[in-house]
C-alpha atoms as a PDB file:
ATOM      1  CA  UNK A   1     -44.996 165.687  87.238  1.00  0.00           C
ATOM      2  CA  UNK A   2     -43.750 163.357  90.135  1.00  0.00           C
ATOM      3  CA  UNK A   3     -46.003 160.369  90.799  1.00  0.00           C
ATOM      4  CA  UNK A   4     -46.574 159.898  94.644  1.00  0.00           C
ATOM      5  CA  UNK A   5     -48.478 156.896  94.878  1.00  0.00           C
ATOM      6  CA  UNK A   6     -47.655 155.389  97.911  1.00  0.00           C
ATOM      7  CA  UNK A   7     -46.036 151.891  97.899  1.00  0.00           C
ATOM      8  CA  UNK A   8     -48.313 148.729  97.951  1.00  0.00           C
ATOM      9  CA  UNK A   9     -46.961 145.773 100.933  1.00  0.00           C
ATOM     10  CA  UNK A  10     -49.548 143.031 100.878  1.00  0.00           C
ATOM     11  CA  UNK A  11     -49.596 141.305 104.301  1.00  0.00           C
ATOM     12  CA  UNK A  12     -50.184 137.501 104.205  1.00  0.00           C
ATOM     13  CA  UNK A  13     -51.177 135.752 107.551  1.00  0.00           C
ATOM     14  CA  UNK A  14     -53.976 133.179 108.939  1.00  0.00           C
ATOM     15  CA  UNK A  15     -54.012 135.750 111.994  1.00  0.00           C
ATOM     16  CA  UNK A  16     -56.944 138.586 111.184  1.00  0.00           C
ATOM     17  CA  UNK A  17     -55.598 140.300 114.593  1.00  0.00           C
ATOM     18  CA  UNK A  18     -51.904 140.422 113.085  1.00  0.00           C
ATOM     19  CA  UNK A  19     -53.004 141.550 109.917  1.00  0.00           C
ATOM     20  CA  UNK A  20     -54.816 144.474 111.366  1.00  0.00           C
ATOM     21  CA  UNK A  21     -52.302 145.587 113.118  1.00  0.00           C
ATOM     22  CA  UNK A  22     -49.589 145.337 111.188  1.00  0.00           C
ATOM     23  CA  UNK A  23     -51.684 147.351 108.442  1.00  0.00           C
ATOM     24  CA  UNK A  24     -52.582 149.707 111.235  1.00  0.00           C
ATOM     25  CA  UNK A  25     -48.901 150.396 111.576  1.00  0.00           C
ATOM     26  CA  UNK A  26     -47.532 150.435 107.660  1.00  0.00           C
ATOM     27  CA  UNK A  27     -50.336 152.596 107.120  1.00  0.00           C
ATOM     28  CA  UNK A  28     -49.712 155.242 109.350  1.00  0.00           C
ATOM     29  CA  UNK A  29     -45.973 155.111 107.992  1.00  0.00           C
ATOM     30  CA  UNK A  30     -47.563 156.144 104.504  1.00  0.00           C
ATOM     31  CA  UNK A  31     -47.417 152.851 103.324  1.00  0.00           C
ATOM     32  CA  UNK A  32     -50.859 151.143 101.119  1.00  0.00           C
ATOM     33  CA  UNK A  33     -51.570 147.628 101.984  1.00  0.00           C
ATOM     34  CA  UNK A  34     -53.839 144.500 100.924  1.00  0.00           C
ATOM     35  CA  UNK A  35     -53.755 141.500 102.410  1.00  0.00           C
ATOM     36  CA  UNK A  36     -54.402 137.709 101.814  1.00  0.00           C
ATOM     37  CA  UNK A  37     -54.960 134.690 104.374  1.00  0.00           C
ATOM     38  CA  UNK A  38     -53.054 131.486 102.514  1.00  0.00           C
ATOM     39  CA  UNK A  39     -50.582 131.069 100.349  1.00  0.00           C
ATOM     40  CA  UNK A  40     -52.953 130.742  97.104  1.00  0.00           C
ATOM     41  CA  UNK A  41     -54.792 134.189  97.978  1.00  0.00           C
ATOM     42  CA  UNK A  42     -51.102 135.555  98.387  1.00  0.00           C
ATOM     43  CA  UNK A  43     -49.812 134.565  95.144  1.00  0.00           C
ATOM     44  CA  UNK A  44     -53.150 135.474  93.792  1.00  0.00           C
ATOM     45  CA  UNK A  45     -52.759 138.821  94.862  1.00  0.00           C
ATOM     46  CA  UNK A  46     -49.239 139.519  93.914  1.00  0.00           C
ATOM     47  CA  UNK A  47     -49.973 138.625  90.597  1.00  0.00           C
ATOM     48  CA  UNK A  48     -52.460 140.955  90.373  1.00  0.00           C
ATOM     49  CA  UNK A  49     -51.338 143.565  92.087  1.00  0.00           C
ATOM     50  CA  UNK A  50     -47.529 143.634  91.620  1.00  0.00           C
ATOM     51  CA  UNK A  51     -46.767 145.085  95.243  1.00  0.00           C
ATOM     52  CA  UNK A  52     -43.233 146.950  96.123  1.00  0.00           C
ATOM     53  CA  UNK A  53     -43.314 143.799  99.047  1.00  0.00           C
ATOM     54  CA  UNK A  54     -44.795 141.162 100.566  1.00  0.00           C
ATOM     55  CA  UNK A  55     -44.666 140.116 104.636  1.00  0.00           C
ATOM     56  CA  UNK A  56     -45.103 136.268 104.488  1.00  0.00           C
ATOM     57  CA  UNK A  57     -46.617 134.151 107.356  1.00  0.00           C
ATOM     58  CA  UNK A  58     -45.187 131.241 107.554  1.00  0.00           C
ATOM     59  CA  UNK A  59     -47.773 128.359 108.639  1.00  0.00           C
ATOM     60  CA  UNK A  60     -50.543 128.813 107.076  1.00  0.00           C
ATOM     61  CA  UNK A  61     -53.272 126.406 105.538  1.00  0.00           C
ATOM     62  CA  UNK A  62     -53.715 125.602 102.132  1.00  0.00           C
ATOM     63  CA  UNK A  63     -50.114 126.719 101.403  1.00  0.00           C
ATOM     64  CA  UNK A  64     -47.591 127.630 103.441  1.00  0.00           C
ATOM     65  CA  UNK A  65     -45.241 130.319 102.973  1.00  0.00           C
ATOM     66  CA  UNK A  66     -42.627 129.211 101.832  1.00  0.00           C
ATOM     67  CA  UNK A  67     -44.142 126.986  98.906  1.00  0.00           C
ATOM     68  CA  UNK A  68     -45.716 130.427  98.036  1.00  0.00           C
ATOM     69  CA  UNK A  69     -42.667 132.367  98.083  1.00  0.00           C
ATOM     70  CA  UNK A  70     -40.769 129.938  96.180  1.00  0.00           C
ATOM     71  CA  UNK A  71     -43.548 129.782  93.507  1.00  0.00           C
ATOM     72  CA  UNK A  72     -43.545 133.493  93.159  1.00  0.00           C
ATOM     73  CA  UNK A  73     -39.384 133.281  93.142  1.00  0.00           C
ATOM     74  CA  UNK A  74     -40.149 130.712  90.032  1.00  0.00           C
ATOM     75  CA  UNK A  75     -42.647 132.854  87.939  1.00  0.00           C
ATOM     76  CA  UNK A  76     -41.335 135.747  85.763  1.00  0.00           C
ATOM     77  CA  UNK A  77     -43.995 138.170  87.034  1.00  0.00           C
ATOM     78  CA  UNK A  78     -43.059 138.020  90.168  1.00  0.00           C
ATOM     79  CA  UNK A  79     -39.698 136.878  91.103  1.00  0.00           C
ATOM     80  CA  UNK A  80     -38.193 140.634  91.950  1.00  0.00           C
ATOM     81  CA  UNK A  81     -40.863 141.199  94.518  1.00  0.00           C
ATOM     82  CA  UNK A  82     -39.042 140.616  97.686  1.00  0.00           C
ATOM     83  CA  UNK A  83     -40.394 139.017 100.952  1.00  0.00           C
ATOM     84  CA  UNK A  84     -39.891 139.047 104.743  1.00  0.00           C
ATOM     85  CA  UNK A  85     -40.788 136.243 106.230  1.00  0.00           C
ATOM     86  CA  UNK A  86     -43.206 136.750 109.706  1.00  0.00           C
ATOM     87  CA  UNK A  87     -43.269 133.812 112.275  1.00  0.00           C
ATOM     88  CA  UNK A  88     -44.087 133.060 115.738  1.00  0.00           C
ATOM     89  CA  UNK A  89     -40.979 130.405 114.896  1.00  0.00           C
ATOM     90  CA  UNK A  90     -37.507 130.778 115.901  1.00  0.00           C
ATOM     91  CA  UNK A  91     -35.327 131.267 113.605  1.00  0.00           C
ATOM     92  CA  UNK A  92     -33.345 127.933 114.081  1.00  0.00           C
ATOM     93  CA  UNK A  93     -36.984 126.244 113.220  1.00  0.00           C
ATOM     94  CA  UNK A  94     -37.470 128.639 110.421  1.00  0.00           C
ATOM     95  CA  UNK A  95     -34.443 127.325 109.291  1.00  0.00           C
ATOM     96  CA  UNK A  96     -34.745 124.070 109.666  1.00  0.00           C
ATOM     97  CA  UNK A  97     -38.037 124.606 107.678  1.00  0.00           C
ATOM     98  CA  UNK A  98     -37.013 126.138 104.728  1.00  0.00           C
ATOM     99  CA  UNK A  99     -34.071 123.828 104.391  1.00  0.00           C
ATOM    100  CA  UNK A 100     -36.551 120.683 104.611  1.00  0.00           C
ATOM    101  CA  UNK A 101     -38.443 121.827 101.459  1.00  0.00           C
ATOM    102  CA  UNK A 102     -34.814 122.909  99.860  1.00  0.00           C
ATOM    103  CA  UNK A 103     -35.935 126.204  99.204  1.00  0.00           C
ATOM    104  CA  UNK A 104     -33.349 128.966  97.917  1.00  0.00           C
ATOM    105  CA  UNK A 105     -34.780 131.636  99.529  1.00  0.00           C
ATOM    106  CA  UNK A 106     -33.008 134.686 101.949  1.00  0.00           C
ATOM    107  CA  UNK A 107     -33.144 132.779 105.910  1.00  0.00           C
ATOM    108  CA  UNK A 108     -32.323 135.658 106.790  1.00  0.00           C
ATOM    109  CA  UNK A 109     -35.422 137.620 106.205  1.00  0.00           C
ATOM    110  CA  UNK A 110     -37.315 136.961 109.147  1.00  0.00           C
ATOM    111  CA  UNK A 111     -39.783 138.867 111.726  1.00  0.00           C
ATOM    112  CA  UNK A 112     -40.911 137.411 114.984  1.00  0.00           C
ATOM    113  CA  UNK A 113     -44.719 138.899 115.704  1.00  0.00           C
ATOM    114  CA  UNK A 114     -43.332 139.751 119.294  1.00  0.00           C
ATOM    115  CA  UNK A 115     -40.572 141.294 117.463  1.00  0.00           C
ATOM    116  CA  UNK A 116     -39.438 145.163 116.976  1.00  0.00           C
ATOM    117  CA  UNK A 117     -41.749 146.955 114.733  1.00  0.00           C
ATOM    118  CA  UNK A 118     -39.168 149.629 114.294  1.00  0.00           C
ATOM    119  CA  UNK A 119     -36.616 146.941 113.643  1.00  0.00           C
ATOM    120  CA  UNK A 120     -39.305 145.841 110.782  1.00  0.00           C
ATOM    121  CA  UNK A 121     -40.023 149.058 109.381  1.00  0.00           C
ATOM    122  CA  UNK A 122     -36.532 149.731 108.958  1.00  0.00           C
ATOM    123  CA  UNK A 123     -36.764 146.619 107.398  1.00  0.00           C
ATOM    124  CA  UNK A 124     -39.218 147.341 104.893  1.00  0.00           C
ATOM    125  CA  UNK A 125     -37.394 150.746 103.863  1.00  0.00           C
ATOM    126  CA  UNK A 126     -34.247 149.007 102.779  1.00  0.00           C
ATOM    127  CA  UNK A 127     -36.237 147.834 100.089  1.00  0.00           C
ATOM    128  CA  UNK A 128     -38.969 150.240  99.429  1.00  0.00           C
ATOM    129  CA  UNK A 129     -39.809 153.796 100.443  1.00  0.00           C
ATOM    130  CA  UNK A 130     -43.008 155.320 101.895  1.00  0.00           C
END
């Protein structure tokens, strides 16, 4: 018997517009979601819920996203989720950013809100399937 539960992406972002949206569309690609507003909600969550992965807002209150994402990287339970990084920042300032708070973390993994959502779901399917 084949299980085909669909995977979970939890979407973390201050924005309520973004996250409905972007739920809208990894929904209709098959995909479950949950979502969180801060960094503590979004580790929180992926403790809890274990999802295939997580689409990180960058500047957020309480904690940002990258102190979440590298306290998730540091905890056993879960370090092998992966993350993509979403930002209204360029990339040079994302950068810039992540090397400030000498984080070990992909720079490459990053999503512009005005970006591509093809681009992103493509994305997303390199590292889990719908």
């Amino acid at each position: 018997m084949t299980n085909n539960v669909a995977p979970l992406i939890l979407v973390v972002d201050d924005e309520p517009g973004f996250i409905e949206v972007i739920q809208a569309k990894l929904e209709s690609q098959g995909f479950q979601t949950i979502s969180a507003t801060d960094g503590n909600e979004a580790v929180a969550k992926a403790k809890k819920f274990a999802p295939a992965l997580i689409l990180m807002d960058i500047e957020m209150p309480n904690k940002d996203g990258f102190t979440a994402a590298n306290e998730l990287a540091n905890d056993a339970a879960t370090k092998a989720i992966p993350s993509i990084f979403v930002t209204n920042l360029s990339k040079d300032t994302a950068d810039s950013l992540a090397r400030k708070v000498s984080l070990h973390l992909d720079t490459n993994n990053y999503f512009r809100k005005d970006g591509d959502y093809v681009f992103l779901l493509r994305q997303i399917r390199s590292y889990v399937t719908a």
